[in-house]
C-alpha atoms as a PDB file:
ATOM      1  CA  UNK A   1     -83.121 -15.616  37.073  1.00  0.00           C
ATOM      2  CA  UNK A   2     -81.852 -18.316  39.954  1.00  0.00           C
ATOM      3  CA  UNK A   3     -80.409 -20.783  36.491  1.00  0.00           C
ATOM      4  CA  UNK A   4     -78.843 -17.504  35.277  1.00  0.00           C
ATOM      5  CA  UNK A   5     -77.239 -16.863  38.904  1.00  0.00           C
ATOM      6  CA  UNK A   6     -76.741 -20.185  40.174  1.00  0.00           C
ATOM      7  CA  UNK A   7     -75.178 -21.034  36.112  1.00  0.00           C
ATOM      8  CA  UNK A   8     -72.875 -18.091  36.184  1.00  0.00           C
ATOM      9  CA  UNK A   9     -71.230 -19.340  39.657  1.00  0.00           C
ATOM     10  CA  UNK A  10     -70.603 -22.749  38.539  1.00  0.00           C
ATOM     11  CA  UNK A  11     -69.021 -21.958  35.285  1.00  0.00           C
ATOM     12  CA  UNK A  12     -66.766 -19.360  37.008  1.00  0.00           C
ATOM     13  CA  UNK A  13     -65.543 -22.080  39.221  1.00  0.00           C
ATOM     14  CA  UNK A  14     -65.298 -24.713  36.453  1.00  0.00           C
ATOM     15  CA  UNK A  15     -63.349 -22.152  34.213  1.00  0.00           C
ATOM     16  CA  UNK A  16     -60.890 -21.288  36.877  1.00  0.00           C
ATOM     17  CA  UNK A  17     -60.206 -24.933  37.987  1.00  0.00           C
ATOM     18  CA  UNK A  18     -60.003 -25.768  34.166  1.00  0.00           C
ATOM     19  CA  UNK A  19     -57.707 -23.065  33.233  1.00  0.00           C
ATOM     20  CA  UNK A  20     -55.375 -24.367  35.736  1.00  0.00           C
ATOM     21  CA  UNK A  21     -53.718 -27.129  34.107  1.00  0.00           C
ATOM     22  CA  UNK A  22     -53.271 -24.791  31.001  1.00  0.00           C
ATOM     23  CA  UNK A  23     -51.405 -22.366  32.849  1.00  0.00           C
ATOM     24  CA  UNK A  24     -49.368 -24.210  34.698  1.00  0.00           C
ATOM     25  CA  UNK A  25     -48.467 -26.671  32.024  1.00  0.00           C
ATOM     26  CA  UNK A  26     -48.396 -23.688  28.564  1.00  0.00           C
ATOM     27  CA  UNK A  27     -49.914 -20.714  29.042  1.00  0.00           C
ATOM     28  CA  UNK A  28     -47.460 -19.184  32.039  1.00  0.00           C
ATOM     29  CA  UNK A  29     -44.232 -19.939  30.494  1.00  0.00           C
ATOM     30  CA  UNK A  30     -45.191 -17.743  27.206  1.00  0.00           C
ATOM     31  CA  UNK A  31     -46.213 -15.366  29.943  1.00  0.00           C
ATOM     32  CA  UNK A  32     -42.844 -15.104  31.303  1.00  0.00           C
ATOM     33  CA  UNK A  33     -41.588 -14.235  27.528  1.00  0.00           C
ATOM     34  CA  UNK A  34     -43.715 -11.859  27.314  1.00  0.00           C
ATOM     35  CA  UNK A  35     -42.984  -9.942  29.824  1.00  0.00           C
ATOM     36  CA  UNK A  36     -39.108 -10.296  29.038  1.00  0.00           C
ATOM     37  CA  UNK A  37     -39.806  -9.414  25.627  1.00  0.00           C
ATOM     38  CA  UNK A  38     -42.419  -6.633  25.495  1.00  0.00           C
ATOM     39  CA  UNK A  39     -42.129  -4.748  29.274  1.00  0.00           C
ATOM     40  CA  UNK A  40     -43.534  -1.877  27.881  1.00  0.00           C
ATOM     41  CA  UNK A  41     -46.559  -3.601  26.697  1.00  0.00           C
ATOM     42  CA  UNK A  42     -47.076  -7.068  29.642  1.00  0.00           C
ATOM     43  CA  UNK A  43     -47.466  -5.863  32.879  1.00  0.00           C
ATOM     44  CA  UNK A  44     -44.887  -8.440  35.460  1.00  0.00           C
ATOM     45  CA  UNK A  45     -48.276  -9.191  37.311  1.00  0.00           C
ATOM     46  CA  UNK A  46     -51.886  -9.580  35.953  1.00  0.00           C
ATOM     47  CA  UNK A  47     -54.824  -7.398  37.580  1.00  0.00           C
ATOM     48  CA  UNK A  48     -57.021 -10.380  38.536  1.00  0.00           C
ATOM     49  CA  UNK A  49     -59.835  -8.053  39.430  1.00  0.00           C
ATOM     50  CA  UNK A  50     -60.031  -7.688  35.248  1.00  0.00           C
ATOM     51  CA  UNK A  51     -59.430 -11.308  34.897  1.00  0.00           C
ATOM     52  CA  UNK A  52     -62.504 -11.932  36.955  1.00  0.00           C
ATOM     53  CA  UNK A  53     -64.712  -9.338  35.506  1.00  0.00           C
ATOM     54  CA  UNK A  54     -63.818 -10.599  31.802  1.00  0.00           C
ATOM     55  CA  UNK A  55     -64.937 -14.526  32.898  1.00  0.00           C
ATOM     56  CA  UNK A  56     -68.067 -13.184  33.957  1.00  0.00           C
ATOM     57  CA  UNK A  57     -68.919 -10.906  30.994  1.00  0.00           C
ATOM     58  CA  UNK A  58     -67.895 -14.074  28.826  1.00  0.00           C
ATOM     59  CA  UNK A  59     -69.741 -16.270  31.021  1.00  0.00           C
ATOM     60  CA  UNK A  60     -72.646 -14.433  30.889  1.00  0.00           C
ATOM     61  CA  UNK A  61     -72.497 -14.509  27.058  1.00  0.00           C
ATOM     62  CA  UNK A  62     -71.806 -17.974  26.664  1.00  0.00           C
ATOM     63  CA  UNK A  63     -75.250 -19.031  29.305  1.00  0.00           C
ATOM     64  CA  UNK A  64     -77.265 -16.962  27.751  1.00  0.00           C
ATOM     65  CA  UNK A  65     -76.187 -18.312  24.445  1.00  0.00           C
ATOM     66  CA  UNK A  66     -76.551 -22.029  25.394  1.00  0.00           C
ATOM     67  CA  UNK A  67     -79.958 -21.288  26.959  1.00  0.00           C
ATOM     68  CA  UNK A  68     -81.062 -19.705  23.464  1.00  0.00           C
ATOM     69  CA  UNK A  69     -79.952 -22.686  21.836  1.00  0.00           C
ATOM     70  CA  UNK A  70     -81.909 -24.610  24.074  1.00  0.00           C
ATOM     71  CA  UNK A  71     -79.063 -26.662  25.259  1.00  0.00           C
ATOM     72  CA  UNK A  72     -79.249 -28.602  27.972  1.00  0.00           C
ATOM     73  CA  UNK A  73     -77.474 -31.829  29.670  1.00  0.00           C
ATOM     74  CA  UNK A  74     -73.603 -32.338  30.606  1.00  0.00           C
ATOM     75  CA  UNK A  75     -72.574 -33.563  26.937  1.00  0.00           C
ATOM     76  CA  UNK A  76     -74.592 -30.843  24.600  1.00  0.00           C
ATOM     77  CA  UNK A  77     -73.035 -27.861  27.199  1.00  0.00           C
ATOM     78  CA  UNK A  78     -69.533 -30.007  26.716  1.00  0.00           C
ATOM     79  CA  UNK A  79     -70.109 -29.899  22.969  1.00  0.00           C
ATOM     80  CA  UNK A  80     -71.471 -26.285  22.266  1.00  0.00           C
ATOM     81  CA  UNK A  81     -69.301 -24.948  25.193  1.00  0.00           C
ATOM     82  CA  UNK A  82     -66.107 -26.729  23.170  1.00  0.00           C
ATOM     83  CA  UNK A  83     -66.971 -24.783  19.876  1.00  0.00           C
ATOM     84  CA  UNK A  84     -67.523 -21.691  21.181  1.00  0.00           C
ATOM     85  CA  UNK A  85     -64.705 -21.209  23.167  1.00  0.00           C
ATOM     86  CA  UNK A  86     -62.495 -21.941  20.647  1.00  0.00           C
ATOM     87  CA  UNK A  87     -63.886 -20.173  17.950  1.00  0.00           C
ATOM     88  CA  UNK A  88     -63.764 -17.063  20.317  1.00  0.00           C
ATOM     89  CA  UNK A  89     -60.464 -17.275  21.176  1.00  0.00           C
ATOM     90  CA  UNK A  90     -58.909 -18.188  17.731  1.00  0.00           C
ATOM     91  CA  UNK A  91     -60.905 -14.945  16.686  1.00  0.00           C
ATOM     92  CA  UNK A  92     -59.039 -13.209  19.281  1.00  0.00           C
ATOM     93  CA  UNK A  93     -55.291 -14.545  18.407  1.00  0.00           C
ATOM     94  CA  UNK A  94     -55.526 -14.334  14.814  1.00  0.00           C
ATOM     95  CA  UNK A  95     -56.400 -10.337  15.996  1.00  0.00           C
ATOM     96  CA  UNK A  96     -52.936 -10.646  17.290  1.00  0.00           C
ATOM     97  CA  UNK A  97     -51.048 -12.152  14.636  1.00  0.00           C
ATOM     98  CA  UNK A  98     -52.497 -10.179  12.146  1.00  0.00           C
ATOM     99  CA  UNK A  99     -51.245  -6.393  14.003  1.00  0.00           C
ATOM    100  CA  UNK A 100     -48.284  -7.940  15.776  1.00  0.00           C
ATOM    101  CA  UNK A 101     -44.989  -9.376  14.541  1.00  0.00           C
ATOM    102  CA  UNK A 102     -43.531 -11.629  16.965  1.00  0.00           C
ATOM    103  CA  UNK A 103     -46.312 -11.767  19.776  1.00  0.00           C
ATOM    104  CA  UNK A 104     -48.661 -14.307  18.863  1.00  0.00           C
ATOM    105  CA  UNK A 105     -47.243 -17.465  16.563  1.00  0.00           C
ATOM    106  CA  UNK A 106     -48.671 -19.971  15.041  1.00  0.00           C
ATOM    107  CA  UNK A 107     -48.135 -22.707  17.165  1.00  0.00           C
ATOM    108  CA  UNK A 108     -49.473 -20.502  19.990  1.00  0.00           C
ATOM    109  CA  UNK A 109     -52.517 -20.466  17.976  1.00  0.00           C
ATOM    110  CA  UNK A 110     -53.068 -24.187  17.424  1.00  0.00           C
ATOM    111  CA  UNK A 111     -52.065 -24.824  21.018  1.00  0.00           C
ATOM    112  CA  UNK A 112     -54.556 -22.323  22.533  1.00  0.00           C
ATOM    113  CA  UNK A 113     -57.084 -23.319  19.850  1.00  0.00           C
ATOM    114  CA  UNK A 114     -56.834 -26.603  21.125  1.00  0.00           C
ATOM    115  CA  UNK A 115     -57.117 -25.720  24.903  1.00  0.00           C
ATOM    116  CA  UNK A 116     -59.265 -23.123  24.401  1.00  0.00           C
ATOM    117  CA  UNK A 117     -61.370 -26.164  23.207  1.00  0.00           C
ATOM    118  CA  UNK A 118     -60.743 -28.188  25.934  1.00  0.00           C
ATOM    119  CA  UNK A 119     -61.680 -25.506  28.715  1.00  0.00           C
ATOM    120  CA  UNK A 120     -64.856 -24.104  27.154  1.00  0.00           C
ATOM    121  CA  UNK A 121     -65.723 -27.806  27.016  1.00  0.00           C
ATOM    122  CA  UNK A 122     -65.853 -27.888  30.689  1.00  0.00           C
ATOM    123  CA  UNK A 123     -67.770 -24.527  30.810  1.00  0.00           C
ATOM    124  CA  UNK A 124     -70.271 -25.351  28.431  1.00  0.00           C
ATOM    125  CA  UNK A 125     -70.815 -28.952  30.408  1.00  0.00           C
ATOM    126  CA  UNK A 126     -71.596 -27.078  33.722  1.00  0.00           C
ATOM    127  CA  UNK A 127     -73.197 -24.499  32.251  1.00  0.00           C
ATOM    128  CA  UNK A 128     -75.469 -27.000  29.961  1.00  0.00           C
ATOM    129  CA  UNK A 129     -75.770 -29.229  33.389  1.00  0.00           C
ATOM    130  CA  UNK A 130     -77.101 -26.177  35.435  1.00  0.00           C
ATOM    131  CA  UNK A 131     -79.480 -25.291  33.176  1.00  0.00           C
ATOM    132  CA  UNK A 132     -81.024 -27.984  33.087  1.00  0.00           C
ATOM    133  CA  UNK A 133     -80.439 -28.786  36.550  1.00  0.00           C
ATOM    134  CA  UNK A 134     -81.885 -25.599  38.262  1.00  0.00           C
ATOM    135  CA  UNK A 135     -84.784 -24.592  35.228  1.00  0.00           C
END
């Protein structure tokens, strides 16, 4: 139970410092659009209390799937981590494109598919580190 613990704090802290650049650099200006374009819909602020509670439910996922897969070490988290998280989340946009005209496009979908890479490969790394770290 301590790997599952001590796992699921480090990767929340690795996927918030990792999500940073992504924001700042992509993800918040499409934000901003958004919210100009569908205010019924985008709320002008985020509730970061459902932010956190969704990294830890995927979190959670993601650990218990690397420990089932046996993986263990910085670059086999970095690698499994990367695959995941982008599979996941281009499951989740082309969701959006398919109901949606106009929302999701598909540059938006390379882009985040590409990031989405990037990030998880940082979550998997400190996830795949800690569990082999602290087991």
């Amino acid at each position: 139970m301590k790997k599952y613990i001590l796992s699921l704090l480090i990767s929340v802290v690795t996927a918030i410092v990792a999500s940073i650049p992504a924001q700042l650099l992509y993800y918040g200006s499409h934000m901003e659009k958004w919210i100009a374009d569908f205010p019924g819909i985008m709320k002008p602020s985020p509730d970061f209390g459902i932010f956190i509670f969704a990294l830890l439910c995927f979190n959670i996922t993601m650990i218990l799937i690397l420990d089932k897969m046996n993986i263990k070490g910085l670059k086999d988290g970095a690698i499994n981590g990367a695959w995941i998280n982008a599979l996941f989340f281009m499951f989740i946009n082309l969701q959006f494109f398919a109901l949606m005209d106009g929302f999701i496009t598909l540059d938006y979908i390379i882009i985040d598919f590409i990031s989405s890479g990037i990030i998880g490969g940082f979550i998997g790394a400190s996830i795949g580190w800690s569990l082999e770290k602290f087991e």
